[in-house]
Protein backbone atom coordinates (compact mmCIF):
# COMPACT_ATOMS: atom_id res chain seq x y z
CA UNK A 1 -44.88 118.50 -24.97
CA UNK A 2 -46.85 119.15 -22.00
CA UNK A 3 -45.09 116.43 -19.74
CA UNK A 4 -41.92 117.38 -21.03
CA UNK A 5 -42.74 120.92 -19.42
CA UNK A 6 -43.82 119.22 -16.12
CA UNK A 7 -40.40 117.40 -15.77
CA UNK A 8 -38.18 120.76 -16.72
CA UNK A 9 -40.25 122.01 -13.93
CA UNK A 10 -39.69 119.33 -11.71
CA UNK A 11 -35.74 119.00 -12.38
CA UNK A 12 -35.31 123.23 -12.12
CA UNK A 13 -37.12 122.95 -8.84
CA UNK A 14 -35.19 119.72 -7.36
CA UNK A 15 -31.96 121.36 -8.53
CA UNK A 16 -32.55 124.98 -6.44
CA UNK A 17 -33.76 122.99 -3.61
CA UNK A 18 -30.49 121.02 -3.71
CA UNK A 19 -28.20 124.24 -4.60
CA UNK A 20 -29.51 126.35 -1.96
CA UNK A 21 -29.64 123.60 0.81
CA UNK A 22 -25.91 123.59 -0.17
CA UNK A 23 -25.84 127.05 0.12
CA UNK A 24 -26.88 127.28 3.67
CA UNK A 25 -24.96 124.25 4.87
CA UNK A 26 -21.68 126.22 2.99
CA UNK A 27 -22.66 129.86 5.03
CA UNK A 28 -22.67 127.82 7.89
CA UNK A 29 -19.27 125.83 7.79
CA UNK A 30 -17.55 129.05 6.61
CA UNK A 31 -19.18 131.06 9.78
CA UNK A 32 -18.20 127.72 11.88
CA UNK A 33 -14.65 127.87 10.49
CA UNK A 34 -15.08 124.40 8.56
CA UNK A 35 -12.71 126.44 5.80
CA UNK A 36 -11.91 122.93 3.83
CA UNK A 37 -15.31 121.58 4.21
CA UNK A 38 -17.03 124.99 3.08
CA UNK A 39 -14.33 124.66 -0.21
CA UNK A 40 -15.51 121.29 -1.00
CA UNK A 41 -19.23 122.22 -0.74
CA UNK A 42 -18.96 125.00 -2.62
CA UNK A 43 -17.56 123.18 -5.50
CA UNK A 44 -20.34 121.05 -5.47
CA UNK A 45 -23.11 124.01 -4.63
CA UNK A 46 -21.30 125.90 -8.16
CA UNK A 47 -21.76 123.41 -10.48
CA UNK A 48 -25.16 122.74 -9.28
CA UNK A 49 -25.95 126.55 -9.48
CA UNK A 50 -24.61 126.47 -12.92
CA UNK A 51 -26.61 123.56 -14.69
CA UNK A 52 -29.93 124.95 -12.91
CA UNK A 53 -29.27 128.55 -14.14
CA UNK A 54 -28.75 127.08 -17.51
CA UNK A 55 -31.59 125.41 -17.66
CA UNK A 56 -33.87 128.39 -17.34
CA UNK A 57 -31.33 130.53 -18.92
CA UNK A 58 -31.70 128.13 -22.26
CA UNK A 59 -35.53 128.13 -21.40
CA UNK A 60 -36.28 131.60 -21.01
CA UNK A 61 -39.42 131.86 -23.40
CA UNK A 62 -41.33 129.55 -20.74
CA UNK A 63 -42.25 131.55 -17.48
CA UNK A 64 -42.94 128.44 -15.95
CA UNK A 65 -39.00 127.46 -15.81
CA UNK A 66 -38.46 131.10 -13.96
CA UNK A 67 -41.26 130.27 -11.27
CA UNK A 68 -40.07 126.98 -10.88
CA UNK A 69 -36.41 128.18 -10.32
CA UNK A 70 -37.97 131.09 -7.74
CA UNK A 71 -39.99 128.30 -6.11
CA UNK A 72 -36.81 126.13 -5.84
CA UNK A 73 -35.02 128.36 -4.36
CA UNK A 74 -37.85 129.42 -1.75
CA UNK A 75 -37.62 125.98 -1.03
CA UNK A 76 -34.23 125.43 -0.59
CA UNK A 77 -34.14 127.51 2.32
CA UNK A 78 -36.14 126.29 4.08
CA UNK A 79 -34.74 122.62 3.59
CA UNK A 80 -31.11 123.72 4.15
CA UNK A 81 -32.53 125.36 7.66
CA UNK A 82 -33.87 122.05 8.60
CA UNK A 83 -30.78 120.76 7.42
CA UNK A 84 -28.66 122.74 9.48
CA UNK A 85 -31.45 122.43 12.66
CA UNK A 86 -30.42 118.60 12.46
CA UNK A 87 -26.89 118.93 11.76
CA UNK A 88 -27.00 121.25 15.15
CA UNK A 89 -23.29 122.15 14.43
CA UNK A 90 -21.63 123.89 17.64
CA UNK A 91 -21.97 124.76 20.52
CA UNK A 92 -24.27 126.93 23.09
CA UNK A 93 -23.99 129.15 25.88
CA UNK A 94 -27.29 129.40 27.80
CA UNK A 95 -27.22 132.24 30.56
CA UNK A 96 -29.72 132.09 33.04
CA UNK A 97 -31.41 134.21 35.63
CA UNK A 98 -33.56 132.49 38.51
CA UNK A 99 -36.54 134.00 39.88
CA UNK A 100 -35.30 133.05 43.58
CA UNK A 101 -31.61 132.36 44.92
CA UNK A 102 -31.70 128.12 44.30
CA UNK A 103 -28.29 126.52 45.51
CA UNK A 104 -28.95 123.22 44.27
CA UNK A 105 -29.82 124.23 40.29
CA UNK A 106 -26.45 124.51 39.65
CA UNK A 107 -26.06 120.81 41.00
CA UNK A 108 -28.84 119.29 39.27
CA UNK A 109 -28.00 120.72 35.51
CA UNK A 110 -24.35 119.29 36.53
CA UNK A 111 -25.35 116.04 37.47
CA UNK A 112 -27.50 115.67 33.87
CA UNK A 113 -23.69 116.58 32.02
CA UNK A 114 -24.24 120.25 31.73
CA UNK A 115 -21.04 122.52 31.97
CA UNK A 116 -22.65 125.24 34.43
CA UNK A 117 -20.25 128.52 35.91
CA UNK A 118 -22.60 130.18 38.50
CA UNK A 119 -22.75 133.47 40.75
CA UNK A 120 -25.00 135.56 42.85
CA UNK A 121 -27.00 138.40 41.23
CA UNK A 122 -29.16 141.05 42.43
CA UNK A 123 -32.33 141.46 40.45
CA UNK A 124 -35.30 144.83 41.19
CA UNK A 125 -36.50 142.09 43.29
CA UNK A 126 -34.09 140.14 45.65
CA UNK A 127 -31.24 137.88 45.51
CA UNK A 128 -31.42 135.65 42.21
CA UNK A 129 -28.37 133.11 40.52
CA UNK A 130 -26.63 133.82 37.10
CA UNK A 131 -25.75 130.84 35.61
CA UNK A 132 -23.63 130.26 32.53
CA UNK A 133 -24.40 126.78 30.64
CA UNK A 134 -22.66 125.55 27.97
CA UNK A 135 -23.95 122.40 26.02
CA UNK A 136 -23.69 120.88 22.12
CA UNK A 137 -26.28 122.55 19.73
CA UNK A 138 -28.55 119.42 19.55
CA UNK A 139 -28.67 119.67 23.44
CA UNK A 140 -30.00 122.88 23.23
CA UNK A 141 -33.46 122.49 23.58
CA UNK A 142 -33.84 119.98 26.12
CA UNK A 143 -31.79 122.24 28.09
CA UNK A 144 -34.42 124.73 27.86
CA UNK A 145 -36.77 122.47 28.72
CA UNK A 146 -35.26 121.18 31.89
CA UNK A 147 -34.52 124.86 32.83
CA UNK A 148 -38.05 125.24 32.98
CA UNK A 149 -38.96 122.16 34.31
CA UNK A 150 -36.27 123.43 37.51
CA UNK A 151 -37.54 126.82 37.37
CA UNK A 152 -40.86 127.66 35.27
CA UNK A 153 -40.00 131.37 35.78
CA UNK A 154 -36.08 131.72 35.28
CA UNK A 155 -35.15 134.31 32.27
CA UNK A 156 -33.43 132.57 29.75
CA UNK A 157 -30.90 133.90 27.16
CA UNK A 158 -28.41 131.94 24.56
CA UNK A 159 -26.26 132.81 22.14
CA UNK A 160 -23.24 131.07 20.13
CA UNK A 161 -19.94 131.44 21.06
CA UNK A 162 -17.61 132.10 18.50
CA UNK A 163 -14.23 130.86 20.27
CA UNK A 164 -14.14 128.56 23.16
CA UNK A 165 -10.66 127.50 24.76
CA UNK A 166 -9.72 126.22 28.27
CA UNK A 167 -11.96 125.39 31.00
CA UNK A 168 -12.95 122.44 33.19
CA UNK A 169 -15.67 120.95 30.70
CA UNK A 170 -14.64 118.00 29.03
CA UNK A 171 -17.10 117.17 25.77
CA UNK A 172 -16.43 113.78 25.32
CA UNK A 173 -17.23 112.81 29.02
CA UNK A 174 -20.17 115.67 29.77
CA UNK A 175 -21.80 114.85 25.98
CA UNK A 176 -22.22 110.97 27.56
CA UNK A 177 -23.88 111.90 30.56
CA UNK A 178 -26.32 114.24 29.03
CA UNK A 179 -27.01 111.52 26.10
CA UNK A 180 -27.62 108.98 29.39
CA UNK A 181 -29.55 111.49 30.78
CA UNK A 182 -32.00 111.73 27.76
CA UNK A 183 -32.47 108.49 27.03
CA UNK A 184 -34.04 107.83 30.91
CA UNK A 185 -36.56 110.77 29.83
CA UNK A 186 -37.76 109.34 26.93
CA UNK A 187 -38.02 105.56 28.21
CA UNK A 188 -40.05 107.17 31.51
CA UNK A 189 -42.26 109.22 28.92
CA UNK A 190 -42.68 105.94 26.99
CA UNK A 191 -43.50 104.04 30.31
């Protein structure tokens, strides 16, 4: 009886954790636009939703089942956020501010694949450069990192654009270069 109770535990747990990661994923397709994708998932993420709530629903008279399903679905979220950290779905636009005017910034982000647009600003204290980035999600934080790495004190802001249309940045061809540009780091870290 008892290890019956552990696996109706187990199974109400692994089924939230899968129904919510689907959730997430879903939310984030629909919010993406992925319309037929976010249809198909959601079919799936239902009928998972429904045998789970059944389960507990049939089971009520053990408050284990109700923690478990609680617990699940704690613990779905956070595994359909790592989910969606991997899947890194999208793109970003990084705007930056330097600390000092720096001509060749621009250059060097360009040169590692980075689509950059950039303009002179005034700041409280001088001259500075704006810079507009755009890069794929999962290129998101090694751009950070090389921001800093160019200029430890530059303010950094990103958001995601919801439409992006025309423009001289080619993914295909820029998505390469940064890939190539990656690699080289993490074979000189290795060396």
């Amino acid at each position: 009886m008892l290890e019956n109770s552990f696996i109706m535990v187990a199974i109400i747990i692994i089924i939230n954790v899968v129904y919510v990661s689907f959730f997430t994923i879903r939310m984030i397709l629909t919010l993406k636009g992925q319309r037929y994708l976010a249809a198909l998932i959601s079919t799936i993420e239902v009928v998972i939703y429904v045998v789970g709530l059944g389960l507990v629903l049939d089971n009520l008279n053990q408050i284990q089942n109700l923690i478990a399903y609680a617990l699940g679905y704690g613990l779905g979220v956070i595994v359909g956020m790592k989910i969606e950290e991997k899947l890194a779905l999208g793109y970003i636009t990084v705007n930056v501010i330097t600390k000092e005017y720096d001509k060749d910034l621009p250059k060097q982000l360009r040169e590692k694949g980075y689509g950059v647009t950039n303009w002179q600003a005034n700041g409280l204290e001088g001259d500075r450069m704006a810079l507009q980035i755009l890069t794929p999600r999962k290129y998101e934080i090694s751009l950070y990192h090389l921001i800093k790495e160019l200029d430890p004190k530059a303010f950094i802001i990103a958001y995601e654009p919801k439409t992006i249309h025309g423009g001289f940045w080619v993914k295909a061809v820029k998505e390469r270069k940064i890939k190539e540009w990656r690699k080289k780091q993490k074979e000189n870290k290795i060396l």
